[in-house]
PDB file of N, CA and C in Angstrom:
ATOM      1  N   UNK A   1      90.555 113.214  91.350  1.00  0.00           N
ATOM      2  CA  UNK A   1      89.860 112.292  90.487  1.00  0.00           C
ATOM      3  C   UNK A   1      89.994 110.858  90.998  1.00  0.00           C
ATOM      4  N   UNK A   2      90.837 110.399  91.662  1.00  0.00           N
ATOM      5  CA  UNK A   2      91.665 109.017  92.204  1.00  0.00           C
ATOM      6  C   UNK A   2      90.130 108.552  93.150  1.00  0.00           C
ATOM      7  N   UNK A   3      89.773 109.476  94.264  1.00  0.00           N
ATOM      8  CA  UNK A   3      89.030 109.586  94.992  1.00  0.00           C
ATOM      9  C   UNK A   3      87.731 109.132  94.444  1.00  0.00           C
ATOM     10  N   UNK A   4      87.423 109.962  93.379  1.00  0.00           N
ATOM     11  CA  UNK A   4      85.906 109.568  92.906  1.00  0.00           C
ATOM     12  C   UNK A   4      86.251 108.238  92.462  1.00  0.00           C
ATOM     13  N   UNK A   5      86.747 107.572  91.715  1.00  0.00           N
ATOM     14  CA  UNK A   5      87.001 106.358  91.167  1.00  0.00           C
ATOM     15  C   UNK A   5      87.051 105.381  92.137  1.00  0.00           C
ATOM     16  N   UNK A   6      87.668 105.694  93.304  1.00  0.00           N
ATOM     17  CA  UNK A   6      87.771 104.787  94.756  1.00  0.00           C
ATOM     18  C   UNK A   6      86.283 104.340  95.022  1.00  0.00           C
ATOM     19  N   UNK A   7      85.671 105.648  94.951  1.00  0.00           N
ATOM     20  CA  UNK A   7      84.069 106.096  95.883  1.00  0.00           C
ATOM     21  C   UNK A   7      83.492 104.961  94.996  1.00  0.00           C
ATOM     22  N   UNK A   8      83.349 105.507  93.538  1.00  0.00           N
ATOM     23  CA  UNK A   8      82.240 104.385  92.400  1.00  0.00           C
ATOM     24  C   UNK A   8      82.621 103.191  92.666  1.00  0.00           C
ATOM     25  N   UNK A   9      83.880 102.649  92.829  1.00  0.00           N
ATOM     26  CA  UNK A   9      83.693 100.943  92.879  1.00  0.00           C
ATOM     27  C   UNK A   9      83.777 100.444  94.161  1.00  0.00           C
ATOM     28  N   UNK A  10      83.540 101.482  94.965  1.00  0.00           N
ATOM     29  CA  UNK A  10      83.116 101.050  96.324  1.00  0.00           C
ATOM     30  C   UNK A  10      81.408 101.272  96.233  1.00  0.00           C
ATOM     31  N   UNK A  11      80.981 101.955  95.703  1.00  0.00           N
ATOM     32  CA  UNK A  11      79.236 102.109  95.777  1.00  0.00           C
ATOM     33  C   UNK A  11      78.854 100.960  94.746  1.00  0.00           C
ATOM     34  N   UNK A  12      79.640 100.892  93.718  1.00  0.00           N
ATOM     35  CA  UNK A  12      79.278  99.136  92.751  1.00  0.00           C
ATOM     36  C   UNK A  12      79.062  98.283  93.794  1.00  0.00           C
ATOM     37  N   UNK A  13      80.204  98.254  94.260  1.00  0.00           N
ATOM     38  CA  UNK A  13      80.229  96.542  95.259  1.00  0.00           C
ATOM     39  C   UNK A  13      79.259  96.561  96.154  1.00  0.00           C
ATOM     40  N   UNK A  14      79.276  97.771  96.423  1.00  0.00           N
ATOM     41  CA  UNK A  14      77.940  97.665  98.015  1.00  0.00           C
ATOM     42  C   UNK A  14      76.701  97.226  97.716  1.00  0.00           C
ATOM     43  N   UNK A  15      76.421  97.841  96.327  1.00  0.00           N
ATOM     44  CA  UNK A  15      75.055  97.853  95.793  1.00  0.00           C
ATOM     45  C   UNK A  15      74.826  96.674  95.507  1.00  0.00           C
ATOM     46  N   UNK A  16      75.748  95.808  95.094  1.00  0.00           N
ATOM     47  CA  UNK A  16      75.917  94.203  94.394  1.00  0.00           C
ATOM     48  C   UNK A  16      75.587  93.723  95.791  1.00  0.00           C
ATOM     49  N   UNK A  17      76.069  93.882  96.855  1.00  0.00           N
ATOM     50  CA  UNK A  17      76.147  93.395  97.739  1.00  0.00           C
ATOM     51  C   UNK A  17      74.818  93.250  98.191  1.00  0.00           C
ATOM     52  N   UNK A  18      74.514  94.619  98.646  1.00  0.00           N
ATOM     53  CA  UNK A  18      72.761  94.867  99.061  1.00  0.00           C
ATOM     54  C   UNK A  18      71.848  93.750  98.366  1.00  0.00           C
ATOM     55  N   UNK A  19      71.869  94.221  97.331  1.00  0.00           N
ATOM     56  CA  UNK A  19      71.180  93.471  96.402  1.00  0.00           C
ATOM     57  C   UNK A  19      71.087  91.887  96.434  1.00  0.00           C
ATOM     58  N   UNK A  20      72.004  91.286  96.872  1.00  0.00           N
ATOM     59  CA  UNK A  20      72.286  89.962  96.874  1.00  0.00           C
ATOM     60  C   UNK A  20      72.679  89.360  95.368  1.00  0.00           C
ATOM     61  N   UNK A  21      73.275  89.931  94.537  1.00  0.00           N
ATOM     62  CA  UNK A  21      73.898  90.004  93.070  1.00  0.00           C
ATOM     63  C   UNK A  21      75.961  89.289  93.361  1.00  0.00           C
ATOM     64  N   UNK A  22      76.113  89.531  93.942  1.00  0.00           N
ATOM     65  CA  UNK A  22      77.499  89.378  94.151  1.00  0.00           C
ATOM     66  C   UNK A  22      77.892  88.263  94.273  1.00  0.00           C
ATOM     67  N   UNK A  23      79.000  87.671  93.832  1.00  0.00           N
ATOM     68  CA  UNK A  23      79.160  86.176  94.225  1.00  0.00           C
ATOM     69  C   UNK A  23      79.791  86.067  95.152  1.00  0.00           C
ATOM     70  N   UNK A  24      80.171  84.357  95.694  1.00  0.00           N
ATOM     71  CA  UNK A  24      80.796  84.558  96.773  1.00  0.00           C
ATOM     72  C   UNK A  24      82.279  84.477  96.818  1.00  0.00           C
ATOM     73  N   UNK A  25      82.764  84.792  95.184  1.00  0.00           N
ATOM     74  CA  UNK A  25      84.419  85.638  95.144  1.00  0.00           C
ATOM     75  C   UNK A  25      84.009  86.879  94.718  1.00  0.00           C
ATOM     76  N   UNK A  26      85.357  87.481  95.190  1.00  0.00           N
ATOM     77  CA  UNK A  26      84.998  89.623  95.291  1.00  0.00           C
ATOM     78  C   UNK A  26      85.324  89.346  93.795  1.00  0.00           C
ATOM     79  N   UNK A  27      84.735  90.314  93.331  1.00  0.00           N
ATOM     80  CA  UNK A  27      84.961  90.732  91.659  1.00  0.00           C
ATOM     81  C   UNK A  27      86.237  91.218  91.458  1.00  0.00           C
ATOM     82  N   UNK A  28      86.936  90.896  90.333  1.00  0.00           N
ATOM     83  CA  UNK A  28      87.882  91.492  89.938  1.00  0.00           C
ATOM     84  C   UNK A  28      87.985  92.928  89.844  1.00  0.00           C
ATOM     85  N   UNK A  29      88.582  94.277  90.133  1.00  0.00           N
ATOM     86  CA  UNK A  29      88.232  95.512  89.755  1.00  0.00           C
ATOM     87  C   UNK A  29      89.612  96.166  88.984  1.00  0.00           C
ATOM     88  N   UNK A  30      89.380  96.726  88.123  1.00  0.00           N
ATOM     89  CA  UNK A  30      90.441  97.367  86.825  1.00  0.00           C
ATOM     90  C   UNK A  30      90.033  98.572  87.444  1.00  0.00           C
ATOM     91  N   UNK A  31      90.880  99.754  87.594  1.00  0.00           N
ATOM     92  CA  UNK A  31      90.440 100.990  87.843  1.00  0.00           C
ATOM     93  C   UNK A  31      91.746 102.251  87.057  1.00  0.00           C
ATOM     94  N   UNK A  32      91.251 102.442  86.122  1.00  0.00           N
ATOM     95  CA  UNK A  32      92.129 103.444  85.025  1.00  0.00           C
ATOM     96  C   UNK A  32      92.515 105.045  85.677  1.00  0.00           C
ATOM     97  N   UNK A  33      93.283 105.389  85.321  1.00  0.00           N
ATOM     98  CA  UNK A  33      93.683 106.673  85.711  1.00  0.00           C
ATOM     99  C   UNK A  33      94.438 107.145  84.350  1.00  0.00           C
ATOM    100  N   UNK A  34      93.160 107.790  83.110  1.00  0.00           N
ATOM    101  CA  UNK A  34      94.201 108.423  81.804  1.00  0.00           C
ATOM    102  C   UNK A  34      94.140 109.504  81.926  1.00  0.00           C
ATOM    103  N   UNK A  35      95.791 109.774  82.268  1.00  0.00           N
ATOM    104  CA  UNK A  35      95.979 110.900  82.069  1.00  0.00           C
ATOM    105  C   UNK A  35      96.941 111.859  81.019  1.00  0.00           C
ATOM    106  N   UNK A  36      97.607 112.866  80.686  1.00  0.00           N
ATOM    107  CA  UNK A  36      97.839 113.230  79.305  1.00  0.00           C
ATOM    108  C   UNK A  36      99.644 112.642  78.860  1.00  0.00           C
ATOM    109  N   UNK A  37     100.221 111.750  80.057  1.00  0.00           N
ATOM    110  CA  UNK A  37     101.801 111.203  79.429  1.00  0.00           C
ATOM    111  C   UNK A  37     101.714 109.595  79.810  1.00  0.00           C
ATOM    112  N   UNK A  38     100.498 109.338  81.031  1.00  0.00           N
ATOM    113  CA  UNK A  38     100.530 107.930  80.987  1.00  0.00           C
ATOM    114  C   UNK A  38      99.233 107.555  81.265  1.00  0.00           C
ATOM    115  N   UNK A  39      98.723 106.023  81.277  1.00  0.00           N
ATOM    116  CA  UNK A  39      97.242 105.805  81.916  1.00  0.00           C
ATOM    117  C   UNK A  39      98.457 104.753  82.851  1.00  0.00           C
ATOM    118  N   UNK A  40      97.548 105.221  84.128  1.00  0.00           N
ATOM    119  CA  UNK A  40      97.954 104.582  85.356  1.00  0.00           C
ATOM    120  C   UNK A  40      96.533 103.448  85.418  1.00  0.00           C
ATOM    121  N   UNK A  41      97.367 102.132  86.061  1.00  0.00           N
ATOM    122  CA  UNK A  41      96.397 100.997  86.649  1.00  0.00           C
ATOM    123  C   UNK A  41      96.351 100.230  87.722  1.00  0.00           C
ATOM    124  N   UNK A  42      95.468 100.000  88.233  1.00  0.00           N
ATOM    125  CA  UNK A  42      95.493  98.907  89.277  1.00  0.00           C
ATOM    126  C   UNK A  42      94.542  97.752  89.188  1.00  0.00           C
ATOM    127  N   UNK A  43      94.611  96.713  89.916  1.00  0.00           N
ATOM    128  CA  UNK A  43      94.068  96.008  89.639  1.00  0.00           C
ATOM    129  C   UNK A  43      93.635  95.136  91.194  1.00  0.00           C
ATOM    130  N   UNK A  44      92.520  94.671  91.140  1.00  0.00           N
ATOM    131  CA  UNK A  44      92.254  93.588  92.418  1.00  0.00           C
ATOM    132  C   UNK A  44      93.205  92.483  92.670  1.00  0.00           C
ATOM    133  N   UNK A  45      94.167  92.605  93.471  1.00  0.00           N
ATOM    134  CA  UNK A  45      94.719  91.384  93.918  1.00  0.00           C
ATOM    135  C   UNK A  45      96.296  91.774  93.772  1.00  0.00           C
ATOM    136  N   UNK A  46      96.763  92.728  92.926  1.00  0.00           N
ATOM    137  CA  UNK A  46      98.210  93.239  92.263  1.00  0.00           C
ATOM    138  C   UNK A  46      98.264  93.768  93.165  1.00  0.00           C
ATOM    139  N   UNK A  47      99.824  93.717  93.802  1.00  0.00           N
ATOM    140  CA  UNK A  47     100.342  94.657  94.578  1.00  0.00           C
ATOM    141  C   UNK A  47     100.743  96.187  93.935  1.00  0.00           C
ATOM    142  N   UNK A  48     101.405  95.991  93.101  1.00  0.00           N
ATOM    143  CA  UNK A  48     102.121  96.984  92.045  1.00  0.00           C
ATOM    144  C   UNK A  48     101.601  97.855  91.103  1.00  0.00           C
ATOM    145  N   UNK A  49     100.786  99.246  91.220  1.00  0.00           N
ATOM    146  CA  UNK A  49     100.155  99.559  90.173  1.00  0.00           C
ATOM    147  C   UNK A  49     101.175  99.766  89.057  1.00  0.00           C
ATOM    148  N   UNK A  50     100.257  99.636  87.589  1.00  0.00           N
ATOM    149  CA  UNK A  50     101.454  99.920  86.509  1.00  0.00           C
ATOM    150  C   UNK A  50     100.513 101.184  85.996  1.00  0.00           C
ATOM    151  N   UNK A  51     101.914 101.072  84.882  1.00  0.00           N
ATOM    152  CA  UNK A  51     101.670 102.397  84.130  1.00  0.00           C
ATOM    153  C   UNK A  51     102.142 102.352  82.506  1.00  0.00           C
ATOM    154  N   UNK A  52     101.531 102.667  81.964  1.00  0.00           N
ATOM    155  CA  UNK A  52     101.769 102.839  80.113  1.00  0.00           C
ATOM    156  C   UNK A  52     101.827 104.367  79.882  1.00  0.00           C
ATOM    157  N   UNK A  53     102.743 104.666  79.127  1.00  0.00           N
ATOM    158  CA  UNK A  53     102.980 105.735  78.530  1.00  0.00           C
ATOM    159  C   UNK A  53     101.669 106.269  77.537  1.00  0.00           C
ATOM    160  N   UNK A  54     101.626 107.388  77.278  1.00  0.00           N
ATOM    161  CA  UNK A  54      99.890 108.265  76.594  1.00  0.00           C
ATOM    162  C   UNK A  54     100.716 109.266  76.185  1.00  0.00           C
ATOM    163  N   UNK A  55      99.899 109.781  75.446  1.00  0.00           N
ATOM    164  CA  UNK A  55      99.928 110.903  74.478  1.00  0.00           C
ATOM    165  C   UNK A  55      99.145 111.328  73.545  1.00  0.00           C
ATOM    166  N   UNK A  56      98.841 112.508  72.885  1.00  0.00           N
ATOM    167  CA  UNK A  56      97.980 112.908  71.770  1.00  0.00           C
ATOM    168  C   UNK A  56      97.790 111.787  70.773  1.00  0.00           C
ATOM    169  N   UNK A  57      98.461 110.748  70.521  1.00  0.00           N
ATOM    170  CA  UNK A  57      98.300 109.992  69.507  1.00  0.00           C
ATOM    171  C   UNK A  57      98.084 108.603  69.841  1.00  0.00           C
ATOM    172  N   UNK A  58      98.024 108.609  70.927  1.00  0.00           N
ATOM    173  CA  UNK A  58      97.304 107.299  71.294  1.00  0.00           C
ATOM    174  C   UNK A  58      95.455 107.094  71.196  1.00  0.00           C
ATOM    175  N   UNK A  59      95.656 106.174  70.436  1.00  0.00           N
ATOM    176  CA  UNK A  59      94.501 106.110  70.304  1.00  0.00           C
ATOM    177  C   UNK A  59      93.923 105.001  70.778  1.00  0.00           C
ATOM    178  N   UNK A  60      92.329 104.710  70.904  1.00  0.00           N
ATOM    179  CA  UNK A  60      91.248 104.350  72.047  1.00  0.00           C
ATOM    180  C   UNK A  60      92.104 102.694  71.843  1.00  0.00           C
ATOM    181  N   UNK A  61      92.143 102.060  70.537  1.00  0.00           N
ATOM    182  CA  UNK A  61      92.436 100.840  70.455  1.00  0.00           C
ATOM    183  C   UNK A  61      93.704 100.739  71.180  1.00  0.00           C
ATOM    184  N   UNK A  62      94.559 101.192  70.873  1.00  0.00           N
ATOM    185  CA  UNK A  62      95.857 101.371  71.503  1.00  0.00           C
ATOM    186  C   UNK A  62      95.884 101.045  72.502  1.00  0.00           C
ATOM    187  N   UNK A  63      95.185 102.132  73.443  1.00  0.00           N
ATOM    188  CA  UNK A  63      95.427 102.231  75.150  1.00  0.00           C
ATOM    189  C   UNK A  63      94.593 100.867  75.269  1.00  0.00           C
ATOM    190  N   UNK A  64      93.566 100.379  75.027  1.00  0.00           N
ATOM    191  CA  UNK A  64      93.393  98.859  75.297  1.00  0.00           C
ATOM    192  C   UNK A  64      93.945  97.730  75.008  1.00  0.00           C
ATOM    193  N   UNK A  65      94.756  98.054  74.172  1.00  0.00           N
ATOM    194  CA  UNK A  65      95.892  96.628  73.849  1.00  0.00           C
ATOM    195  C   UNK A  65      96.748  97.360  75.162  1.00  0.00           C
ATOM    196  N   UNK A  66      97.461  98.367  74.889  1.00  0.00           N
ATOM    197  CA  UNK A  66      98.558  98.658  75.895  1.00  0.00           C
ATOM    198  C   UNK A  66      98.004  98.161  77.753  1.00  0.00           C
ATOM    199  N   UNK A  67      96.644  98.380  77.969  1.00  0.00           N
ATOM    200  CA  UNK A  67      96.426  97.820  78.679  1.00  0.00           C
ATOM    201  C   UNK A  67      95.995  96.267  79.405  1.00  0.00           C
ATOM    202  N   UNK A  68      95.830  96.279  78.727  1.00  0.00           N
ATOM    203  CA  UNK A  68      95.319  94.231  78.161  1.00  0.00           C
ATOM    204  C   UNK A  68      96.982  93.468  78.787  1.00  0.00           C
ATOM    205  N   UNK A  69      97.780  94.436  77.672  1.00  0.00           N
ATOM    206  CA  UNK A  69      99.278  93.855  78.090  1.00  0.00           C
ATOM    207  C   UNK A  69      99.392  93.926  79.112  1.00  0.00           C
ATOM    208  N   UNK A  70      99.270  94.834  79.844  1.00  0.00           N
ATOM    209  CA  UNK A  70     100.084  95.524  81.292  1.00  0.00           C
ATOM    210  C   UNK A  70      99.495  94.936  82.359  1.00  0.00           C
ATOM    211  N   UNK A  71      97.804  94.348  82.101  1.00  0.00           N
ATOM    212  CA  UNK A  71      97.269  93.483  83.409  1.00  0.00           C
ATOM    213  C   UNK A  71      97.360  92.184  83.101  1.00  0.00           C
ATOM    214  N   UNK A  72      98.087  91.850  81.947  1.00  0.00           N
ATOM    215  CA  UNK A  72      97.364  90.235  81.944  1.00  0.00           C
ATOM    216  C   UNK A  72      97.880  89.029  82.894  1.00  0.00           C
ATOM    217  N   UNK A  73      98.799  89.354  83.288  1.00  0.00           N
ATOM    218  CA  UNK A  73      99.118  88.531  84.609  1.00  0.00           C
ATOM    219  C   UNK A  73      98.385  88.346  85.830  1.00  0.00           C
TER     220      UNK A  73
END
């Protein structure tokens, strides 16, 4: 799954690119990985991917605060 997610925001940017849409700073890119004990993240420019804990009871608002926290630096 890591792979396809690589592929799409590499075919975003190209297409931005083609297009002449893109500015002339690279876009920021967030790229999620939820999976069923944590959502894994990375981010454009972070060395360090992080990670938040998941579970059945996390819910949609949740994992976006929990994530909000975890990139806002």
């Amino acid at each position: 799954m890591r792979r396809k997610s690589a592929l799409f925001c590499s075919v975003l940017l190209f297409s931005a690119l083609a297009l002449g849409t893109a500015h002339a700073a690279a876009p920021k890119v967030l790229v999620l990985d939820i999976g069923g004990s944590s959502v894994k993240m990375a981010v454009t420019g972070q060395r360090t991917p992080r990670s938040v804990p998941s579970g059945k009871d996390l819910s949609p608002a949740q994992m976006v605060a929990a994530v909000n926290r975890a990139v806002v630096d």
